[in-house]
N, C-alpha and C. Protein backbone atom coordinates (compact mmCIF):
# COMPACT_ATOMS: atom_id res chain seq x y z
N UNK A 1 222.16 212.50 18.17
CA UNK A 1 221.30 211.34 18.13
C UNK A 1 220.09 211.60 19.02
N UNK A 2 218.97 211.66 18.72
CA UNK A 2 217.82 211.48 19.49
C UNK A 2 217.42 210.32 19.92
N UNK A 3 216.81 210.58 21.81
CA UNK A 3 216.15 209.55 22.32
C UNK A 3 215.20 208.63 21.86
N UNK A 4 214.12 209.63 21.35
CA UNK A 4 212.81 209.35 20.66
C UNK A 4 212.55 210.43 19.67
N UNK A 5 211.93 210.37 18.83
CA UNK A 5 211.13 210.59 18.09
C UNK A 5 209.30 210.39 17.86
N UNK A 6 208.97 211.82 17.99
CA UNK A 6 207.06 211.83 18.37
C UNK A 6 206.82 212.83 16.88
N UNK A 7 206.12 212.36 16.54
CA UNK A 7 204.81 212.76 15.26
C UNK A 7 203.74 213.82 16.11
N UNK A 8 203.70 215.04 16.08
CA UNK A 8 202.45 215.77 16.55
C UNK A 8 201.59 215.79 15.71
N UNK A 9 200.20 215.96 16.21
CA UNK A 9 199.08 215.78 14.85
C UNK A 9 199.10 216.56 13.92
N UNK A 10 199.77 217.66 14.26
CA UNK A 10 200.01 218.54 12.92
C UNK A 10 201.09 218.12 11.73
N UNK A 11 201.12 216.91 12.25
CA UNK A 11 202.49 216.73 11.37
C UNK A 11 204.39 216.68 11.65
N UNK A 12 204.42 217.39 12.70
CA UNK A 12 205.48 217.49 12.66
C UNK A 12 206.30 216.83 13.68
N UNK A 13 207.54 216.42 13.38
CA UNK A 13 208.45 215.53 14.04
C UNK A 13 209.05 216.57 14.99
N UNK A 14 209.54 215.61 16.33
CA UNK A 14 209.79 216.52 17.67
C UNK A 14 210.49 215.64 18.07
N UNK A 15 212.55 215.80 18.62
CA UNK A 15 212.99 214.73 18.39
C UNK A 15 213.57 215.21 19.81
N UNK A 16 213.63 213.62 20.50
CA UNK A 16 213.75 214.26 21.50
C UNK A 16 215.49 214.06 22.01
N UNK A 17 215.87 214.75 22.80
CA UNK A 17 217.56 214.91 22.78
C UNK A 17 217.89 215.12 24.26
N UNK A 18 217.44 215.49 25.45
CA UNK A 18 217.48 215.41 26.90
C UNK A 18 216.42 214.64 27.91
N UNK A 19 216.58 213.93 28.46
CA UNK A 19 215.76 213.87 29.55
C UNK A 19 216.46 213.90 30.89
N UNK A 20 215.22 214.58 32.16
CA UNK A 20 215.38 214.72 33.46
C UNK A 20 214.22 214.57 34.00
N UNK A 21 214.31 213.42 34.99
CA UNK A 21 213.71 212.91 35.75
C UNK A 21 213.55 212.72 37.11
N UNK A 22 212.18 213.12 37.90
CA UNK A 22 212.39 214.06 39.38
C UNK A 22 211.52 213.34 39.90
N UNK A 23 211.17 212.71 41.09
CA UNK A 23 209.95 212.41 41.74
C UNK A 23 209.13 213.38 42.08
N UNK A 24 207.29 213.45 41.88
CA UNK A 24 206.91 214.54 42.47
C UNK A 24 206.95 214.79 43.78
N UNK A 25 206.82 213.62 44.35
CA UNK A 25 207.27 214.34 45.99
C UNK A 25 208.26 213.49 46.94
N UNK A 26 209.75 213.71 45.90
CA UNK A 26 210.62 213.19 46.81
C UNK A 26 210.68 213.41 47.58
N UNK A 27 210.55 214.82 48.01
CA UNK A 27 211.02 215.65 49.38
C UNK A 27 210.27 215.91 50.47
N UNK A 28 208.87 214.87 50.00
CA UNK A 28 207.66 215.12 51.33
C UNK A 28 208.12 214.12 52.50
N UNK A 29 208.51 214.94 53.44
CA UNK A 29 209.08 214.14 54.27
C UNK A 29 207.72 214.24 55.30
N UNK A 30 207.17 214.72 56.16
CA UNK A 30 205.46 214.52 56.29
C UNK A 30 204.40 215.33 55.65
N UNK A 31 203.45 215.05 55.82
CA UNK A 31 201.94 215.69 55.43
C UNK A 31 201.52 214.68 54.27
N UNK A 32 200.84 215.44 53.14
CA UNK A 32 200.33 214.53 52.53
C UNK A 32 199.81 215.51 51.23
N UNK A 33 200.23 214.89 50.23
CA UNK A 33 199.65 215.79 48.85
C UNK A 33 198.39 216.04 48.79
N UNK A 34 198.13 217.41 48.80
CA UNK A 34 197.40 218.47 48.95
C UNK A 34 197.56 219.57 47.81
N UNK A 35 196.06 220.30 47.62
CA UNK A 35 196.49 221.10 46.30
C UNK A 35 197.40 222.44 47.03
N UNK A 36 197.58 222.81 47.76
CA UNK A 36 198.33 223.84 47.74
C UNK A 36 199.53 223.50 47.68
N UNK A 37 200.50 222.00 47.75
CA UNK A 37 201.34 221.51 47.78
C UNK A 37 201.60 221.44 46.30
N UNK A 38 200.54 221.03 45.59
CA UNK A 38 200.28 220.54 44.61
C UNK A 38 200.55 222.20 43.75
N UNK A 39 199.90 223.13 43.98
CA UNK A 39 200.14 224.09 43.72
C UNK A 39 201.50 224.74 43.18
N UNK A 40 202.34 224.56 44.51
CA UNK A 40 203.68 225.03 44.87
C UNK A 40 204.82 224.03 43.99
N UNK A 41 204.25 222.93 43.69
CA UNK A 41 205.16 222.58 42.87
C UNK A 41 205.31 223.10 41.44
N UNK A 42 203.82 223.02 40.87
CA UNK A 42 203.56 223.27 39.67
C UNK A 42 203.66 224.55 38.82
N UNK A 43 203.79 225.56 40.05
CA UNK A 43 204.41 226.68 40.04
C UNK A 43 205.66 227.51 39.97
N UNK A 44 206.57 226.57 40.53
CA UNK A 44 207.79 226.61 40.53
C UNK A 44 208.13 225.76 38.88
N UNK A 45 207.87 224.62 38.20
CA UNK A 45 208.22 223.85 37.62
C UNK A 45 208.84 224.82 36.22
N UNK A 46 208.46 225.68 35.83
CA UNK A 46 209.23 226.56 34.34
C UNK A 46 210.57 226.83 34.87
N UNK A 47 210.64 227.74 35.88
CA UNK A 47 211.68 228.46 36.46
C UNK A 47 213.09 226.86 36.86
N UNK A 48 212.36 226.14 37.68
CA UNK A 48 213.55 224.49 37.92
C UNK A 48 213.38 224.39 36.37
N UNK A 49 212.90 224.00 35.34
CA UNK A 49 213.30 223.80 34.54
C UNK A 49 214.19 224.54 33.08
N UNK A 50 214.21 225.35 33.67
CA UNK A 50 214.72 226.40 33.03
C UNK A 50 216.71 226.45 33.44
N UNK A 51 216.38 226.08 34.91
CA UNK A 51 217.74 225.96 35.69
C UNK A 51 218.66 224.74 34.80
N UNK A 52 217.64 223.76 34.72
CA UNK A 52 218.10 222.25 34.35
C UNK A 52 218.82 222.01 32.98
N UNK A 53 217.62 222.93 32.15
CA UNK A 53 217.63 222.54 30.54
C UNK A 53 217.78 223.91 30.31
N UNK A 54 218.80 224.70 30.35
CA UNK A 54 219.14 226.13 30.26
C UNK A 54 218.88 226.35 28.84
N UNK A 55 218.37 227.75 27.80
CA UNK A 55 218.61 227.97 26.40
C UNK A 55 217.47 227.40 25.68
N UNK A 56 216.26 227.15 26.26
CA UNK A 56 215.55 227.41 25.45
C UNK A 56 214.20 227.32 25.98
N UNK A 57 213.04 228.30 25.66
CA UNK A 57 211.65 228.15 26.28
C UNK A 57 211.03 227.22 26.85
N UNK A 58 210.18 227.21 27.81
CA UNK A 58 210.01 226.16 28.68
C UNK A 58 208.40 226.21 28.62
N UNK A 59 207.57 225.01 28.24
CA UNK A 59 206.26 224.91 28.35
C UNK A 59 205.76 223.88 29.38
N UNK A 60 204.85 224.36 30.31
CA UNK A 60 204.17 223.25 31.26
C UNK A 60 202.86 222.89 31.18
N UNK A 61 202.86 221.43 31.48
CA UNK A 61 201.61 220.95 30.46
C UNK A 61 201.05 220.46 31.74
N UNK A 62 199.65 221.18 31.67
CA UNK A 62 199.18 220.97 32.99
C UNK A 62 198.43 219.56 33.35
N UNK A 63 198.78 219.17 34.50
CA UNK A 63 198.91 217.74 34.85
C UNK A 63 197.38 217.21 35.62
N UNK A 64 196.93 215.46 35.25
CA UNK A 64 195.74 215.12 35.90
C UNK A 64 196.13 215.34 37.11
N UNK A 65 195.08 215.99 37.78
CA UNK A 65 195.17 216.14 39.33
C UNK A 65 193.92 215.03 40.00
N UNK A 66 194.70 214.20 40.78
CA UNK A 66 193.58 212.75 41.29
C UNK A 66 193.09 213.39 42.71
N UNK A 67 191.97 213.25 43.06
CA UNK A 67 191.18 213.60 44.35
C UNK A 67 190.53 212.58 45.13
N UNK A 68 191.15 212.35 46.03
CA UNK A 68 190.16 211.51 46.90
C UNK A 68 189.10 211.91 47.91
N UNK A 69 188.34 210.73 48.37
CA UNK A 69 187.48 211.26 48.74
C UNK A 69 186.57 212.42 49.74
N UNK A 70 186.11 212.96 49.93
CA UNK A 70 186.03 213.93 50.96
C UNK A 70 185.50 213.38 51.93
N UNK A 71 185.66 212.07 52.46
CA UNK A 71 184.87 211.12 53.86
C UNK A 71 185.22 212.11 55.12
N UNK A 72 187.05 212.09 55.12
CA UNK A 72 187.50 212.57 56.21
C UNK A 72 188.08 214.03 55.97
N UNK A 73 187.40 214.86 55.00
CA UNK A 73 188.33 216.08 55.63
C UNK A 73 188.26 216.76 56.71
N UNK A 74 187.11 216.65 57.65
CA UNK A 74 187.49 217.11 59.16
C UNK A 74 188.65 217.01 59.84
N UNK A 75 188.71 215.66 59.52
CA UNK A 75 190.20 214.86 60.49
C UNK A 75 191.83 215.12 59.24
N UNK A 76 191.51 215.85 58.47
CA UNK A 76 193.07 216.58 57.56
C UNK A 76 192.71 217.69 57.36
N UNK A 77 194.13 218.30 58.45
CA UNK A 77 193.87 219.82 58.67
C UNK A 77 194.28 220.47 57.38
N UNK A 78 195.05 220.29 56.14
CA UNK A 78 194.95 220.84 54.96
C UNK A 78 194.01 220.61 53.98
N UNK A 79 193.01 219.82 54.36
CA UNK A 79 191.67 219.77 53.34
C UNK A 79 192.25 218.24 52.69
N UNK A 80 191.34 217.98 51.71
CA UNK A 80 191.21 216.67 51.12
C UNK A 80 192.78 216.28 50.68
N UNK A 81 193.38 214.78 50.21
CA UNK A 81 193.90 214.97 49.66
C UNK A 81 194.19 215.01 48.17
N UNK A 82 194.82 215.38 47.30
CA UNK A 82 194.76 215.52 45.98
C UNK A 82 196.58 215.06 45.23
N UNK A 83 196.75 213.91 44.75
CA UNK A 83 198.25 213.76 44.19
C UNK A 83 197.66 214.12 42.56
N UNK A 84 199.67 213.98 42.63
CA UNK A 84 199.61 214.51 41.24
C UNK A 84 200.23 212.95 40.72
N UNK A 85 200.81 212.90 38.77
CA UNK A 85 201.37 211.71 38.74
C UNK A 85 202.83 211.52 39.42
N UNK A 86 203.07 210.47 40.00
CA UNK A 86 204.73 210.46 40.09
C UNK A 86 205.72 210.79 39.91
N UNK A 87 205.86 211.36 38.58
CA UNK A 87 207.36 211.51 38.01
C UNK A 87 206.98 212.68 36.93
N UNK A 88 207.79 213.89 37.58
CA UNK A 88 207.74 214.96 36.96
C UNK A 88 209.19 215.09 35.59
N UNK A 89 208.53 215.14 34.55
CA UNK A 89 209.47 214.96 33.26
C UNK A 89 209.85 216.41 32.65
N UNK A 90 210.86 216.70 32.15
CA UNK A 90 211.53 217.60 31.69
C UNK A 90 212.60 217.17 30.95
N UNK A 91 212.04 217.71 29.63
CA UNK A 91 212.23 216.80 28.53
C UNK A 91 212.82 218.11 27.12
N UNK A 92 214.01 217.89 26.35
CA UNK A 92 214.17 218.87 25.65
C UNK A 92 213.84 218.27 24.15
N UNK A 93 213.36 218.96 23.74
CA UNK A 93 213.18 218.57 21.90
C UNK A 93 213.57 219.64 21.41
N UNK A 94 213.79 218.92 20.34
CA UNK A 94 214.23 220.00 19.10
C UNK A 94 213.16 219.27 17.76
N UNK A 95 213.13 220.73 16.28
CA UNK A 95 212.96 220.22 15.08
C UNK A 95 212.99 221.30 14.02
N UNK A 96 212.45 221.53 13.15
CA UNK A 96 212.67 222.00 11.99
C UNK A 96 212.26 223.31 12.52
N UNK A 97 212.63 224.38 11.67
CA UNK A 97 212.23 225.57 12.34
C UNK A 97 210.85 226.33 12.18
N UNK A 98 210.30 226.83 13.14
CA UNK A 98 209.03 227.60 13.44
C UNK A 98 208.46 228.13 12.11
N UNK A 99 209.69 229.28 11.73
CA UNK A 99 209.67 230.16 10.51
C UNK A 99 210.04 229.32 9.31
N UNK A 100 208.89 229.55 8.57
CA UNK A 100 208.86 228.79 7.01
C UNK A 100 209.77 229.27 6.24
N UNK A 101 210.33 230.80 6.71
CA UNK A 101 211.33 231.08 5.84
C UNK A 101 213.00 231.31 6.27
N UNK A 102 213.12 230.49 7.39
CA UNK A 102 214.15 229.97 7.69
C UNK A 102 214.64 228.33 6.82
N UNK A 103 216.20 228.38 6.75
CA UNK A 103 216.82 227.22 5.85
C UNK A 103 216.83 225.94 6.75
N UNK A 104 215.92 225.36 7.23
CA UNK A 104 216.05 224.10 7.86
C UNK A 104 217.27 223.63 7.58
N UNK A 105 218.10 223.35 6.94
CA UNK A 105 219.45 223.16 7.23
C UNK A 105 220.34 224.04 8.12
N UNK A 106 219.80 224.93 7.87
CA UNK A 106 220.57 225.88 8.93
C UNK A 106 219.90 226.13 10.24
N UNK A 107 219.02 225.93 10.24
CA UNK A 107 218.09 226.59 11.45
C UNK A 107 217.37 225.48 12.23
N UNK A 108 217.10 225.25 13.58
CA UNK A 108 216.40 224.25 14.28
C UNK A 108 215.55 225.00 15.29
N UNK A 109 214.31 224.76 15.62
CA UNK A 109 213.65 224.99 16.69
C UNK A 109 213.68 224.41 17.98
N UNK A 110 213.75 224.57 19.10
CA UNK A 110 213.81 224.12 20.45
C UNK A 110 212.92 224.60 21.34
N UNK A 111 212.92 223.56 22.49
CA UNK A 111 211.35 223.27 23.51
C UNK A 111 211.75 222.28 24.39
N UNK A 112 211.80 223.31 25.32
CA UNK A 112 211.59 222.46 26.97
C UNK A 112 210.06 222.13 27.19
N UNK A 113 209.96 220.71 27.56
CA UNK A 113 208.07 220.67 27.64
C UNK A 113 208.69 219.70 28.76
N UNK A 114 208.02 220.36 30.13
CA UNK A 114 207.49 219.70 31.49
C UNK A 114 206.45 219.13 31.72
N UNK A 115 206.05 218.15 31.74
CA UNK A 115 204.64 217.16 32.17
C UNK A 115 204.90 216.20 33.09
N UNK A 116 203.43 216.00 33.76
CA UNK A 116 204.03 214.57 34.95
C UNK A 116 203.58 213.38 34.57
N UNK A 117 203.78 212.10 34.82
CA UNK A 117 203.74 211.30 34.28
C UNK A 117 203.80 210.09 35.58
N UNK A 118 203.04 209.09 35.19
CA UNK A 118 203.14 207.76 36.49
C UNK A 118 204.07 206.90 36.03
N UNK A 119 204.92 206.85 35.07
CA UNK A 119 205.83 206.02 34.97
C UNK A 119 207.46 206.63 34.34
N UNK A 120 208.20 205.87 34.34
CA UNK A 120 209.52 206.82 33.48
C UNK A 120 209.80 206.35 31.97
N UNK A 121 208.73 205.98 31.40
CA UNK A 121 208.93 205.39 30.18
C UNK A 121 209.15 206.48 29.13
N UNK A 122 210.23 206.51 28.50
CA UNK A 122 210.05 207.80 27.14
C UNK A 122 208.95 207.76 26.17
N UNK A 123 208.51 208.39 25.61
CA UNK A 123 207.79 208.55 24.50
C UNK A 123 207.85 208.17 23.87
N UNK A 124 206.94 207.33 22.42
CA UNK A 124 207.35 206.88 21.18
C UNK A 124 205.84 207.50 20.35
N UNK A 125 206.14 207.30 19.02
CA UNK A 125 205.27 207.99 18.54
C UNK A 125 203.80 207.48 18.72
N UNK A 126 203.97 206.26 18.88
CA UNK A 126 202.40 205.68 19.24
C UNK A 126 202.13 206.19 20.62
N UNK A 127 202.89 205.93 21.47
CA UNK A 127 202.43 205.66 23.12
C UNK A 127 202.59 207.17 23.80
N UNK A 128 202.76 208.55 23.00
CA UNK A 128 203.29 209.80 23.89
C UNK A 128 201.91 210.25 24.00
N UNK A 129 202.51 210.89 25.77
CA UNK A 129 201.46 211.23 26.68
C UNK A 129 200.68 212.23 26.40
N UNK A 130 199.23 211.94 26.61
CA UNK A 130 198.48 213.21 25.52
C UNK A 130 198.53 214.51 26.17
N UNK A 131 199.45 215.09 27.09
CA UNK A 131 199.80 216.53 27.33
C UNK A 131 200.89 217.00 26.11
N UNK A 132 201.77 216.39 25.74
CA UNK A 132 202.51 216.44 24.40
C UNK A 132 202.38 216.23 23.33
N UNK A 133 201.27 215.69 22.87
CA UNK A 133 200.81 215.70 21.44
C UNK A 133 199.80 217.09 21.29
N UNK A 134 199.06 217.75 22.66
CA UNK A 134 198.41 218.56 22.42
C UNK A 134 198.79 220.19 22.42
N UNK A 135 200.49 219.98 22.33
CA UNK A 135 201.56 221.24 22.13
C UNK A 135 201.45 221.92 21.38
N UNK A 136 201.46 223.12 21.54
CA UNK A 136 201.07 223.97 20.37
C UNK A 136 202.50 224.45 20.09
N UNK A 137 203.49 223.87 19.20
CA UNK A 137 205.03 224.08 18.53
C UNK A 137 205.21 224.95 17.92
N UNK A 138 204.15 226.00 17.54
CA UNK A 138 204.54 226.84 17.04
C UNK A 138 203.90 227.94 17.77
N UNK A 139 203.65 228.02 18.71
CA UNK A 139 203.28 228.83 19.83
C UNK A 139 204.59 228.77 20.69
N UNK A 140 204.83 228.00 20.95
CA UNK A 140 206.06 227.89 22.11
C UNK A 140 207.68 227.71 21.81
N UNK A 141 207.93 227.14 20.84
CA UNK A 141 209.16 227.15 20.43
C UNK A 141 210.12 228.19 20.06
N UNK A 142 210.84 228.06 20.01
CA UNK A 142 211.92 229.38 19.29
C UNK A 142 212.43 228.74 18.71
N UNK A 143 213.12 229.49 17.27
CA UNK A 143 214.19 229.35 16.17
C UNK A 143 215.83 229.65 17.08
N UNK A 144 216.49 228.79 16.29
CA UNK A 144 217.64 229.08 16.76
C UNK A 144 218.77 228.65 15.16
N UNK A 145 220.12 229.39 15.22
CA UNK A 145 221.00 229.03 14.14
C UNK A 145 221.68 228.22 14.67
N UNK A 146 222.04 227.20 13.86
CA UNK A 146 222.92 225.94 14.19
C UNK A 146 224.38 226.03 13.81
């Protein structure tokens, strides 16, 4: 049974079947989001997700990065600060397969797609976040036998 179901503009249905949901900075216990922080997460994020949602390719969809202002960076010794959205998503889909000459009955494609996001709302085909509609599914996916 799938969570949701998303329409990519190419047409094709992407159904979705896992979610995991992480704060981006649960673990900042001081300082303050910063791009090298910002960095270090976003860097790590294929490999944790890979841990999470084991078995199948992992795409990261690179995230709005918000900047405030540069009034005080004298007085912040890591430079300005810069957050990312809230809630880092890792999300598994599946759908029909890559290869046209695979038996869609027999065969399904799969895709880990990581994006961040300011809220924990799932996707629906109207409302999904435009880092996931702009997936290239047949760039990133793999075939698999069912």
């Amino acid at each position: 049974m799938e969570l949701a179901l998303v329409v990519l503009p190419n047409g094709r249905d992407i159904a979705l079947t896992e979610v995991h949901l992480t704060s981006t900075y649960g673990g900042l216990l001081e300082g303050y989001p910063m791009r090298r922080l910002n960095d270090m997460i976003m860097g790590g994020l294929a490999q944790r997700a890979a841990r999470v949602l084991p078995g199948a390719p992992v795409h990261v969809v690179d995230p709005p990065r918000t900047r405030e202002s540069d009034l005080n960076v004298g007085s912040l010794p890591f430079g300005p600060v810069e957050s990312l959205p809230a809630v880092i998503v890792m999300r598994w889909f599946s759908s029909g397969p890559v290869d046209d000459g695979k038996d869609p009955v027999l065969h399904r494609s799969r895709l880990v797609i990581v994006w961040l996001q300011d809220h924990v709302a799932l996707p629906s085909p109207e409302g999904a976040p435009a880092g996931l509609t702009v997936v290239d599914w047949e760039r990133w996916a793999e075939d698999f036998e069912i």
